[in-house]
C-alpha atoms as a PDB file:
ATOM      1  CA  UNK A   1       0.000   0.000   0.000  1.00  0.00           C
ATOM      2  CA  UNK A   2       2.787   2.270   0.839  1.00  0.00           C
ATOM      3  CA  UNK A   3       4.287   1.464  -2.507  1.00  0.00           C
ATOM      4  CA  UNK A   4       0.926   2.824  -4.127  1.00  0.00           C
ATOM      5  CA  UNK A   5       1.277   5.476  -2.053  1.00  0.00           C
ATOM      6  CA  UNK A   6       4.270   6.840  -3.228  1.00  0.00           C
ATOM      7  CA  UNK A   7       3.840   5.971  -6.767  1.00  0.00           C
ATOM      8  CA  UNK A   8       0.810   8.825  -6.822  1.00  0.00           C
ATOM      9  CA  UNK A   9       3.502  10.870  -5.170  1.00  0.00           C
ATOM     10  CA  UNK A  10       4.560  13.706  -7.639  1.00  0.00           C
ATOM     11  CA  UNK A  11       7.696  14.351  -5.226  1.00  0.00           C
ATOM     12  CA  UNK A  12       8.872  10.937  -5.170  1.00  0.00           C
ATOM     13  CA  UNK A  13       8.648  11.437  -8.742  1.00  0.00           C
ATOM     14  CA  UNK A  14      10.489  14.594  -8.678  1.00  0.00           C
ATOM     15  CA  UNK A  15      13.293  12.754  -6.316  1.00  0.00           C
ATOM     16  CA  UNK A  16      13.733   9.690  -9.031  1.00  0.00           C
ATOM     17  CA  UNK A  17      14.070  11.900 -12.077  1.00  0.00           C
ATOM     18  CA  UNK A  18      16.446  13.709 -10.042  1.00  0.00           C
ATOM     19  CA  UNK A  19      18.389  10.390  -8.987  1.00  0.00           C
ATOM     20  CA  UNK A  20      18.418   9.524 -12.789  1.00  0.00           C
ATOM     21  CA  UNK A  21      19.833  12.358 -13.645  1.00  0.00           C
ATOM     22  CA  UNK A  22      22.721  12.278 -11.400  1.00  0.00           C
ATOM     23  CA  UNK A  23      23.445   9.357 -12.653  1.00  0.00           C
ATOM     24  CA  UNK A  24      23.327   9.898 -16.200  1.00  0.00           C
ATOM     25  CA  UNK A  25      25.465  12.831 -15.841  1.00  0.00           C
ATOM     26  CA  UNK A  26      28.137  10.937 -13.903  1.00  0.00           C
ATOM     27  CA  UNK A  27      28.338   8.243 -16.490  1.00  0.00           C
ATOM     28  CA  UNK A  28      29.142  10.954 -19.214  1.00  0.00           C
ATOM     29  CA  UNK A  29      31.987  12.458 -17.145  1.00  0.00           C
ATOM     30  CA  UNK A  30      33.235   8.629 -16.605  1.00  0.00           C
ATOM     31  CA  UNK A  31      33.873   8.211 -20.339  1.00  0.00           C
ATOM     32  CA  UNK A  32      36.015  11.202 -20.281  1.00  0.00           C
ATOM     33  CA  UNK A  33      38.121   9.644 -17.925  1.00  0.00           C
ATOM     34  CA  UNK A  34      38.558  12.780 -16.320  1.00  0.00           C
ATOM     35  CA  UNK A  35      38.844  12.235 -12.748  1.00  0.00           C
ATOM     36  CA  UNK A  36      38.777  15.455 -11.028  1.00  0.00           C
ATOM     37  CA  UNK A  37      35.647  16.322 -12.908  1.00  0.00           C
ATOM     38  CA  UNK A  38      33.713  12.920 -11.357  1.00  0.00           C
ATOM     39  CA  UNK A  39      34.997  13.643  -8.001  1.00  0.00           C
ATOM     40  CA  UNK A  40      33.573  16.817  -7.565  1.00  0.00           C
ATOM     41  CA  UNK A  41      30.507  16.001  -9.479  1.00  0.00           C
ATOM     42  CA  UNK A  42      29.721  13.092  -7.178  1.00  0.00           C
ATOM     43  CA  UNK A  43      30.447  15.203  -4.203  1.00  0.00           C
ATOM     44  CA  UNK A  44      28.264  18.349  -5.419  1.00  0.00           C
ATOM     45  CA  UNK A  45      25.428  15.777  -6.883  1.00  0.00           C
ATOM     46  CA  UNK A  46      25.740  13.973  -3.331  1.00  0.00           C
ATOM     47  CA  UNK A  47      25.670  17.259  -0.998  1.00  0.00           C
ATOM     48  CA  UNK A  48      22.667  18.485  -2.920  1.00  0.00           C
ATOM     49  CA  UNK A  49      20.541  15.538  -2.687  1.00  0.00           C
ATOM     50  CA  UNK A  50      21.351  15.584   1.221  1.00  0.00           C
ATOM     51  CA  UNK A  51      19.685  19.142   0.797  1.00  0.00           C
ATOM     52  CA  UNK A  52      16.569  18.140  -0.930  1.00  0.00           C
ATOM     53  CA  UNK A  53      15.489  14.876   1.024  1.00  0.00           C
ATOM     54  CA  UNK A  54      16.089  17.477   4.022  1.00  0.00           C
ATOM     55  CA  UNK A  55      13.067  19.660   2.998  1.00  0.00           C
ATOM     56  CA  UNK A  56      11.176  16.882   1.002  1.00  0.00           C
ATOM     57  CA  UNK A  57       8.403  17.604   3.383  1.00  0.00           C
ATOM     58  CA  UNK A  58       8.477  21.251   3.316  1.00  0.00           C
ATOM     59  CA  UNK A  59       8.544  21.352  -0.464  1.00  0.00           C
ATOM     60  CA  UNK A  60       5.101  21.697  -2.690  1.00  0.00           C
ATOM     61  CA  UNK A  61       4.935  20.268  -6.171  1.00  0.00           C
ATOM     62  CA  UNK A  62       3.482  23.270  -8.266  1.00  0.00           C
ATOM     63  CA  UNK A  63       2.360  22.565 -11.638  1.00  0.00           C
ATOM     64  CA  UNK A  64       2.570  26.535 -13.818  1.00  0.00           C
ATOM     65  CA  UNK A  65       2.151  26.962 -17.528  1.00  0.00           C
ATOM     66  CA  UNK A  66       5.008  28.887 -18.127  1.00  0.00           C
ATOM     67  CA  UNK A  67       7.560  27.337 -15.784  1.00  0.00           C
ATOM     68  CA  UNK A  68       6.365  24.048 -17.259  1.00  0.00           C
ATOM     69  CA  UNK A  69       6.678  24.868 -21.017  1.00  0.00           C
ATOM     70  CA  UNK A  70      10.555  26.106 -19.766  1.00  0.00           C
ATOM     71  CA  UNK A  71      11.463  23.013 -17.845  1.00  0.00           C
ATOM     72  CA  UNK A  72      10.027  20.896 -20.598  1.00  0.00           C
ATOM     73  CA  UNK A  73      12.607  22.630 -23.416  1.00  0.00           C
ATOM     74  CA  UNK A  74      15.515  22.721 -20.657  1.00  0.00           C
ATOM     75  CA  UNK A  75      14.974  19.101 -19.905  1.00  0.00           C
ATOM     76  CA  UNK A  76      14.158  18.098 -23.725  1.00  0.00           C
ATOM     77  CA  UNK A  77      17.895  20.240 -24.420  1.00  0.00           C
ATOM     78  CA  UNK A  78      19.575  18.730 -22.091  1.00  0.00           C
ATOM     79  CA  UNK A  79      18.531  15.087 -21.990  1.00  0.00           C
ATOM     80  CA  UNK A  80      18.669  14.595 -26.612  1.00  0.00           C
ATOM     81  CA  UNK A  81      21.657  16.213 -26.188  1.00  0.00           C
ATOM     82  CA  UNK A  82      22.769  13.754 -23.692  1.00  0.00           C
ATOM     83  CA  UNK A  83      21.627  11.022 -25.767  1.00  0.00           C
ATOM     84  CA  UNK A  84      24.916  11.950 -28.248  1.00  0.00           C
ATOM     85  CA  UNK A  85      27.059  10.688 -25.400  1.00  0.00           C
ATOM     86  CA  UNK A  86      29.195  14.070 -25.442  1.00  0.00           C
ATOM     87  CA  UNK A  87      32.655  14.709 -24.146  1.00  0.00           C
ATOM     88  CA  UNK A  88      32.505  18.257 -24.176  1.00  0.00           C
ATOM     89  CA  UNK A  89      33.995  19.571 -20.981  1.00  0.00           C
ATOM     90  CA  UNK A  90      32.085  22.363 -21.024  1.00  0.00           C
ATOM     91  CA  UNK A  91      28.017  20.782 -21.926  1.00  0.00           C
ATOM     92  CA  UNK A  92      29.351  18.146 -18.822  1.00  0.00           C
ATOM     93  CA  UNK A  93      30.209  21.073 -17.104  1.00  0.00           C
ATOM     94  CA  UNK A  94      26.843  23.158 -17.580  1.00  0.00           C
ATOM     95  CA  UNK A  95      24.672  19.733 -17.732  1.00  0.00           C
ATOM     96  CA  UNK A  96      23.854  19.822 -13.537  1.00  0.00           C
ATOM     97  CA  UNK A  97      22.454  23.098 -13.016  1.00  0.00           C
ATOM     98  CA  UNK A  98      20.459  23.090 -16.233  1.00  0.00           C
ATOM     99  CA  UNK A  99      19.080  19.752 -15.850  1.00  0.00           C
ATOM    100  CA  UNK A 100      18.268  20.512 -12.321  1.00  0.00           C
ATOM    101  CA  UNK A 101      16.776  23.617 -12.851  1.00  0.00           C
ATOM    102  CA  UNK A 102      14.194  22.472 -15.876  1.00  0.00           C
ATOM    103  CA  UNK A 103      13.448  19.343 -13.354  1.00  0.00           C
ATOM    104  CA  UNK A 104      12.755  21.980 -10.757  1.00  0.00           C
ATOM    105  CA  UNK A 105      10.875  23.723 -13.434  1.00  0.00           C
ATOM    106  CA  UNK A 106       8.365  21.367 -14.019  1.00  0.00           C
ATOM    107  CA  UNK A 107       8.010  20.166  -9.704  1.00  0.00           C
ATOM    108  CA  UNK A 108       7.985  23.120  -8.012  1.00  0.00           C
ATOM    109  CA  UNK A 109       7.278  26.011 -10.713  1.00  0.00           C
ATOM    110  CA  UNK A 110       8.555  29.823  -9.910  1.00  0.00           C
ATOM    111  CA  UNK A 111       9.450  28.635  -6.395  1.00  0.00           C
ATOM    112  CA  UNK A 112      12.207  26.313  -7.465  1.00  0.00           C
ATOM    113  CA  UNK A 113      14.666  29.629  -7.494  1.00  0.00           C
ATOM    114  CA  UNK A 114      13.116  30.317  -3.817  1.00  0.00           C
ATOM    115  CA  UNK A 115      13.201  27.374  -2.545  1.00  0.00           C
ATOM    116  CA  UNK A 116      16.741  25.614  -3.903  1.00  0.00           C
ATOM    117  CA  UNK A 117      18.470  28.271  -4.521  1.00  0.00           C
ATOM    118  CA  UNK A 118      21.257  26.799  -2.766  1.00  0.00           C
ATOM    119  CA  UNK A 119      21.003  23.895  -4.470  1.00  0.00           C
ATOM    120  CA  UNK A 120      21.397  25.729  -8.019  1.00  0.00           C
ATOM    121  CA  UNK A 121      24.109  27.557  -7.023  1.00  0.00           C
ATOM    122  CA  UNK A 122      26.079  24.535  -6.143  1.00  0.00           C
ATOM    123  CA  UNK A 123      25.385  22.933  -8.878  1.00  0.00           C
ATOM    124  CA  UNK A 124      25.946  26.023 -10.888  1.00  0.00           C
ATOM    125  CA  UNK A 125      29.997  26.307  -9.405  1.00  0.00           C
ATOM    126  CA  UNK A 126      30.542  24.001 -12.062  1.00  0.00           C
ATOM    127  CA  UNK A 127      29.572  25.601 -15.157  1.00  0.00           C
ATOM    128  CA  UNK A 128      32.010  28.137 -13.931  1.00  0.00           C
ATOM    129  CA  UNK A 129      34.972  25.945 -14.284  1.00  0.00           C
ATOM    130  CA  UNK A 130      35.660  27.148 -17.607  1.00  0.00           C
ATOM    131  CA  UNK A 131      35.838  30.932 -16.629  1.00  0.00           C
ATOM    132  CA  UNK A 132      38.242  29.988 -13.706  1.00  0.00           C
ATOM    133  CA  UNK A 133      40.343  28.075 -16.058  1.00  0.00           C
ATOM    134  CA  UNK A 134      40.353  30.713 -18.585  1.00  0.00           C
ATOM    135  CA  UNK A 135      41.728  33.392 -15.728  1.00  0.00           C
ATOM    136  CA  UNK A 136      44.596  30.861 -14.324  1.00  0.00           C
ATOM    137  CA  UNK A 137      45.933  30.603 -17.518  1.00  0.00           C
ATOM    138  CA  UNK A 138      46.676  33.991 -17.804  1.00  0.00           C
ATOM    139  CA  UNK A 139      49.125  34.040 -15.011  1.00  0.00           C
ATOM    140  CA  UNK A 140      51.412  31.138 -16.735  1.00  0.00           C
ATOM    141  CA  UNK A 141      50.862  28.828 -14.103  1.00  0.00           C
ATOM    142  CA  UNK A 142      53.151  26.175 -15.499  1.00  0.00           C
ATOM    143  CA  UNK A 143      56.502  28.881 -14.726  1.00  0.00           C
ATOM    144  CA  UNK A 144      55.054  29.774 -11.766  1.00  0.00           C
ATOM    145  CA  UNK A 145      54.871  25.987 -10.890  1.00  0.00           C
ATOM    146  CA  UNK A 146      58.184  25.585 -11.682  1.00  0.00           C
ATOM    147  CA  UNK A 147      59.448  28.154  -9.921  1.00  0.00           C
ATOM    148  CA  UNK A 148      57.792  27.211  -6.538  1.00  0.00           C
ATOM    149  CA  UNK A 149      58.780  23.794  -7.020  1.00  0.00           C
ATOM    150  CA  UNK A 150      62.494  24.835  -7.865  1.00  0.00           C
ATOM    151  CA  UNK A 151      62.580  26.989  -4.435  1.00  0.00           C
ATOM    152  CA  UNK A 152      61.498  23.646  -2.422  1.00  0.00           C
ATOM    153  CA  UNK A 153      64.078  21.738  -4.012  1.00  0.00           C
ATOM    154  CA  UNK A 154      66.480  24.763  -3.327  1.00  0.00           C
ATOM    155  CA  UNK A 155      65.111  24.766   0.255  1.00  0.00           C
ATOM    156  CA  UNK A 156      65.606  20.491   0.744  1.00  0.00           C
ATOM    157  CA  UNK A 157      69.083  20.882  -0.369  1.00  0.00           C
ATOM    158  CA  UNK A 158      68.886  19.608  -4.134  1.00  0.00           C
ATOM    159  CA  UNK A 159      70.990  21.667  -6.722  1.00  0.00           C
ATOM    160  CA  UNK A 160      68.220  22.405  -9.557  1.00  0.00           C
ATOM    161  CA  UNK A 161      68.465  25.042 -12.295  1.00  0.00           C
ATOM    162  CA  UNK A 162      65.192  26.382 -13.911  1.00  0.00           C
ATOM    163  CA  UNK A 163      64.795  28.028 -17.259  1.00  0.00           C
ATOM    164  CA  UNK A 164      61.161  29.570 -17.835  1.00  0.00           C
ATOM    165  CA  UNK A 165      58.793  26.286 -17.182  1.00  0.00           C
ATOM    166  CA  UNK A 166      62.030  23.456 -17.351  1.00  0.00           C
ATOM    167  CA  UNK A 167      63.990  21.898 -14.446  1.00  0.00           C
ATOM    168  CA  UNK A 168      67.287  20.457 -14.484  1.00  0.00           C
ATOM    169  CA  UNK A 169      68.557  18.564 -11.768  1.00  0.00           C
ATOM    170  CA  UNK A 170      72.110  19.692 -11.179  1.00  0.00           C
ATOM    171  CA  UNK A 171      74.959  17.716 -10.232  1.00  0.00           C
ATOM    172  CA  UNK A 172      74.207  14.290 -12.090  1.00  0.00           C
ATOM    173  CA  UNK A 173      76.283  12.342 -15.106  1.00  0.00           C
ATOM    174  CA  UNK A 174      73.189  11.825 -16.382  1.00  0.00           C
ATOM    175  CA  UNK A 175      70.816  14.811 -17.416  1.00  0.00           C
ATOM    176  CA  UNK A 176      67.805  15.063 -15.873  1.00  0.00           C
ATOM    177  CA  UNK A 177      64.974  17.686 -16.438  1.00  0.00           C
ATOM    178  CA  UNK A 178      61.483  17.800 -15.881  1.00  0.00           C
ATOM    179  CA  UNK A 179      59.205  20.295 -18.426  1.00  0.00           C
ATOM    180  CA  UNK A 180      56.182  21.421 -16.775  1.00  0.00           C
ATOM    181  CA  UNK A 181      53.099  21.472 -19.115  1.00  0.00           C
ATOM    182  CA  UNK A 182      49.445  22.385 -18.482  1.00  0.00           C
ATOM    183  CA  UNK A 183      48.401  19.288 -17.514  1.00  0.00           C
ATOM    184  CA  UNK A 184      50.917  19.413 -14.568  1.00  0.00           C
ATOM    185  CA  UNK A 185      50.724  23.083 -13.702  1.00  0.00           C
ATOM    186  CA  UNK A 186      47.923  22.302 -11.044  1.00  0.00           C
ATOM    187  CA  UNK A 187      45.384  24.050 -12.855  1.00  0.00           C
ATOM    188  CA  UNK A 188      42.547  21.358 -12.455  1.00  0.00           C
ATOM    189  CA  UNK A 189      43.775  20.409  -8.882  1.00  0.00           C
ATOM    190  CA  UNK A 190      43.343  24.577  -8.067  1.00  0.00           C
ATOM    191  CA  UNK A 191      39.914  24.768  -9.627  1.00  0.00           C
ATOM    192  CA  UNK A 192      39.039  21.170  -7.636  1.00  0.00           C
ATOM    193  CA  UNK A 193      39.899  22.963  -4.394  1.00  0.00           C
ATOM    194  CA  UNK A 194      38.273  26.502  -5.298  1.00  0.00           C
ATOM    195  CA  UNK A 195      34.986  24.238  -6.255  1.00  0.00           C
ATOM    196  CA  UNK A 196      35.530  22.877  -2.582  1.00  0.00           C
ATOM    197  CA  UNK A 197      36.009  25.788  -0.688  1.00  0.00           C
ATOM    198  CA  UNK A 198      33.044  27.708  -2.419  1.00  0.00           C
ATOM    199  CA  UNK A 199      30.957  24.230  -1.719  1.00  0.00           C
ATOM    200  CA  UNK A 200      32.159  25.309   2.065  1.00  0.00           C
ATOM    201  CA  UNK A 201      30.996  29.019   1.437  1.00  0.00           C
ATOM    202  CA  UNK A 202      27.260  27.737   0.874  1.00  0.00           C
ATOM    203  CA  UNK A 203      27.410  25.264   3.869  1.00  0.00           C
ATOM    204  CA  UNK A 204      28.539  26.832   6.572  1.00  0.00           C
ATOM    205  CA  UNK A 205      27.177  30.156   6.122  1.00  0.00           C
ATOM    206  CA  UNK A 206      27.883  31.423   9.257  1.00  0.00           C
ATOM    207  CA  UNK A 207      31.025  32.385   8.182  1.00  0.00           C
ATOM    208  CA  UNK A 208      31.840  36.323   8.189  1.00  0.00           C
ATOM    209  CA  UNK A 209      32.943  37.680   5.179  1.00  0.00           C
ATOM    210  CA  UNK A 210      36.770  37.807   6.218  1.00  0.00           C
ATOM    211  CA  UNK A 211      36.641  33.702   6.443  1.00  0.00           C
ATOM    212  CA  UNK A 212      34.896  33.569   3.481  1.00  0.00           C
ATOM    213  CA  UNK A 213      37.832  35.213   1.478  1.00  0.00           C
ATOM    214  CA  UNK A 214      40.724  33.354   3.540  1.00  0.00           C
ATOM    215  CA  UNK A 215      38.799  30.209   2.621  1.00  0.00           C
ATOM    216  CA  UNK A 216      38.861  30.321  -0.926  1.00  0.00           C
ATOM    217  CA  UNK A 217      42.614  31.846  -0.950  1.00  0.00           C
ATOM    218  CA  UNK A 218      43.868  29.080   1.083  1.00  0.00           C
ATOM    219  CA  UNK A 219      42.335  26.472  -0.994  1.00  0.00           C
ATOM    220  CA  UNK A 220      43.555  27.754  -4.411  1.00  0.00           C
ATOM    221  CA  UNK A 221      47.224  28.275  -2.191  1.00  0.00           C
ATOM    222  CA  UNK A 222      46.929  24.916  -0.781  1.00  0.00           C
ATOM    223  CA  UNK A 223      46.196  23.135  -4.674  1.00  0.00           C
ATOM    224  CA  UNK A 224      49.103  25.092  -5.776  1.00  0.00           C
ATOM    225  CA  UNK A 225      51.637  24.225  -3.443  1.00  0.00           C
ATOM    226  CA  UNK A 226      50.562  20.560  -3.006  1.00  0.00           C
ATOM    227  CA  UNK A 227      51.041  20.373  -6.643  1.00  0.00           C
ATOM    228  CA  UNK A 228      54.253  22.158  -6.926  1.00  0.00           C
ATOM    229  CA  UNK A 229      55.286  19.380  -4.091  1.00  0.00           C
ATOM    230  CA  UNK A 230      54.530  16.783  -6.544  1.00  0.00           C
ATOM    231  CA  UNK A 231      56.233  18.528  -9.143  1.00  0.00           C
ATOM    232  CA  UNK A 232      59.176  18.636  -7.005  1.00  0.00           C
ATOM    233  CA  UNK A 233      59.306  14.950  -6.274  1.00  0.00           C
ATOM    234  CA  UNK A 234      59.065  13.888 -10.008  1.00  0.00           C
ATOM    235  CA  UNK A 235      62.433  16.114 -10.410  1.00  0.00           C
ATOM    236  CA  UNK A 236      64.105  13.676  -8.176  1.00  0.00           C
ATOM    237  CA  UNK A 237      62.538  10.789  -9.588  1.00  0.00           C
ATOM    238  CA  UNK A 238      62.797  11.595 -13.381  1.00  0.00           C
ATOM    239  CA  UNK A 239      65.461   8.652 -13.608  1.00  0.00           C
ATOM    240  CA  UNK A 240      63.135   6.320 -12.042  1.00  0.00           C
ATOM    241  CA  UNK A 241      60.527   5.356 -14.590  1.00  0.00           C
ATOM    242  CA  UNK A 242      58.169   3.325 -12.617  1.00  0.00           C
ATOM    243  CA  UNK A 243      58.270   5.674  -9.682  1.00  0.00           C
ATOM    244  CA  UNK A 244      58.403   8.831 -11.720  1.00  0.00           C
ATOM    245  CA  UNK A 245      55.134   7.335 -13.678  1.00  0.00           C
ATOM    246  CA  UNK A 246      53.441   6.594 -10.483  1.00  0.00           C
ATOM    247  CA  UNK A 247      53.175   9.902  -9.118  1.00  0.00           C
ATOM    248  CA  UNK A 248      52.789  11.512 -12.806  1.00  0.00           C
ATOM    249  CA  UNK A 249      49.516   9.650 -14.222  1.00  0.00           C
ATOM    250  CA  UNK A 250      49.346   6.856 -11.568  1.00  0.00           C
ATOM    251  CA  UNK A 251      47.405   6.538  -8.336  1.00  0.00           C
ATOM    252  CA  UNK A 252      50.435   8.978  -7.001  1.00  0.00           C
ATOM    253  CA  UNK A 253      48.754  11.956  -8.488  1.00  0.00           C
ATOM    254  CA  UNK A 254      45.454  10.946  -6.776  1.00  0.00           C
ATOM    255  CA  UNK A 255      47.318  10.917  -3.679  1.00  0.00           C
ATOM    256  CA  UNK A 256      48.225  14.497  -3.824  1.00  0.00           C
ATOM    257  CA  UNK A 257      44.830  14.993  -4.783  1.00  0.00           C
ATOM    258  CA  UNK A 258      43.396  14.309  -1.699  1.00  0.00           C
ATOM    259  CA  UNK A 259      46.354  15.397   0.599  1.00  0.00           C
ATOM    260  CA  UNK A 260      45.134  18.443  -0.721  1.00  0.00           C
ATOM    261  CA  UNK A 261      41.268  18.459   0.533  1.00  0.00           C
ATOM    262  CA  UNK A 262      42.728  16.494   3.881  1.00  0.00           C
ATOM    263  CA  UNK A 263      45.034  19.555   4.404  1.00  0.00           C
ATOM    264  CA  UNK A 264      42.080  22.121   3.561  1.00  0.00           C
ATOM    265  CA  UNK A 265      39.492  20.351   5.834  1.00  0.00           C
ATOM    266  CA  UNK A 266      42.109  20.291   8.374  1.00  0.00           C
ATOM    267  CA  UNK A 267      42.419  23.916   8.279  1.00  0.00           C
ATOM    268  CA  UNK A 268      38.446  24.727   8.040  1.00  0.00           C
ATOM    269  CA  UNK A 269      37.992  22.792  11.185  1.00  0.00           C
ATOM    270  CA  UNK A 270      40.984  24.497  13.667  1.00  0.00           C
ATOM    271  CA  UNK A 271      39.957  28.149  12.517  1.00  0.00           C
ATOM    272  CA  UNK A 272      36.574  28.175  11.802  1.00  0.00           C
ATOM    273  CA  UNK A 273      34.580  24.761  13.075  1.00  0.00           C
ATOM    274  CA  UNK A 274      35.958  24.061  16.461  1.00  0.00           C
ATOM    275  CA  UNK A 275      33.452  24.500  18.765  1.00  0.00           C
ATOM    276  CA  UNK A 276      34.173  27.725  21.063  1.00  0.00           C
ATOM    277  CA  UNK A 277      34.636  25.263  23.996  1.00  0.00           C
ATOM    278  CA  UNK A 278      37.364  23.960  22.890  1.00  0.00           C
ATOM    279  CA  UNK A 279      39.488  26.871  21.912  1.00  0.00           C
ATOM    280  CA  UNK A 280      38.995  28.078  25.242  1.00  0.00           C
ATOM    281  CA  UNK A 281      39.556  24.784  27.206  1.00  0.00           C
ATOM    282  CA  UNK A 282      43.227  25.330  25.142  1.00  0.00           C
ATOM    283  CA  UNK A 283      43.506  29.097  26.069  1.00  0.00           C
ATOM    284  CA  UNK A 284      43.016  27.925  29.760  1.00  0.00           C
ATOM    285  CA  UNK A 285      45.660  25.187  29.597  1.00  0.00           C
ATOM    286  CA  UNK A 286      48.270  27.608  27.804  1.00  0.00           C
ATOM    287  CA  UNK A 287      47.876  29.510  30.911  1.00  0.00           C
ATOM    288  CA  UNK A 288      48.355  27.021  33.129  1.00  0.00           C
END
């Protein structure tokens, strides 16, 4: 009976097409093979369902002519252009806040902006991404990689001589030099901890401006450096093929990856989410 029940349900409806479509969009990414894109997609596409089955009961399926007719041509764009199987970066990019939105659309009518506005926006951080890229690659990220990562080999004791984006390892018979592309700047691991730190932004929004801004900065610092670590390490391992492979397109690079968010939730939680208890139990036994 309860099955029936839910079955006449318009929001348990809503909540499957929804489900569907998070799925759908997270097969598409995983043909790409692009692994920074799933990661965050799964975590957004995750965080925002936690959002919605928290107000299921609060939320009103609202049928409207004209926020129908618009959810019906977002959804019928989206969903025959998914049937192409793209690997456009930026339709997979785009794909979750339009899809949600023309699913909202046609549940919840003019109050979809009201009510998940949230939900939108995370979604929308995403079709972002490009603009973000576009600005970090103004800045030549791979030199400034290389220079970071030649002043902590400087700074470990390892005789390295740089020449716009190139390291050479000094010192050795054998000439050893590491160009840093693109792909290897720690552009995507930057806009993978920016998407993270905004995600932060629109969770704990508690946060005063001032935290707001040291969030973000600290999470595009710590993808930068974390990556310029990495970079570092493949200088001393360039010799090494297996190694040097491992932590250039292996499960190595993953590693860094999340030594990055571990670092950046580490930080959100001594300066911001500690409970005030806590800091003061430590202020007390400072004294003491």
């Amino acid at each position: 009976m309860k099955v029936l029940q839910n079955l006449q349900n318009p929001m348990f409806w809503s909540i499957t097409a929804t489900s569907v479509t998070a799925v759908l969009h997270l097969i598409l990414i995983n043909r790409t093979n692009d692994s920074d894109l799933l990661t965050i997609s799964a975590l957004f596409w995750v965080v925002v369902a936690s959002l919605v089955w928290d107000k299921r009961h609060t939320l009103i399926c609202k049928s409207q002519f004209w926020s129908t007719t618009a959810g019906v041509c977002l959804c019928t764009i989206i969903f025959t252009r998914s049937a192409t199987l793209p690997t456009s970066a930026i339709f997979l990019k785009a794909f979750p806040v339009f899809a949600m939105m023309g699913l909202g659309l046609l549940a919840l009518g003019n109050q979809v902006f009201r009510c998940c506005w949230r939900e939108l926006t995370i979604l929308g951080i995403l079709a972002f991404n490009p603009l973000i890229e576009l600005c970090l690659r103004l800045i030549d990220l791979p030199t400034r990689t290389a220079e970071f990562a030649a002043f902590i080999l400087y700074s470990a004791g390892v005789r390295v001589d740089r020449q716009a984006d190139t390291l050479l390892l000094l010192g050795d018979k054998i000439r050893r030099e590491v160009h840093v592309l693109e792909s290897c700047s720690g552009l995507h691991l930057i806009i993978l901890m920016l998407n993270i730190s905004v995600l932060s932004l629109l969770l704990f929004t508690t946060w005063s401006w001032s935290q707001k801004g040291l969030c973000v900065a600290i999470s595009a610092l710590l993808g930068f450096g974390v990556n310029a670590a990495r970079v570092a390490l493949m200088v001393i391992l360039v010799a090494r093929t297996d190694a040097f492979n491992y932590w250039h397109t292996g499960t190595g690079s993953a590693i860094f990856s999340a030594l990055s968010i571990g670092l950046f939730g580490g930080f959100c939680w001594l300066i911001f989410l500690r409970e005030p208890q806590q800091i003061n139990h430590q202020k007390q036994k400072t004294q003491v």
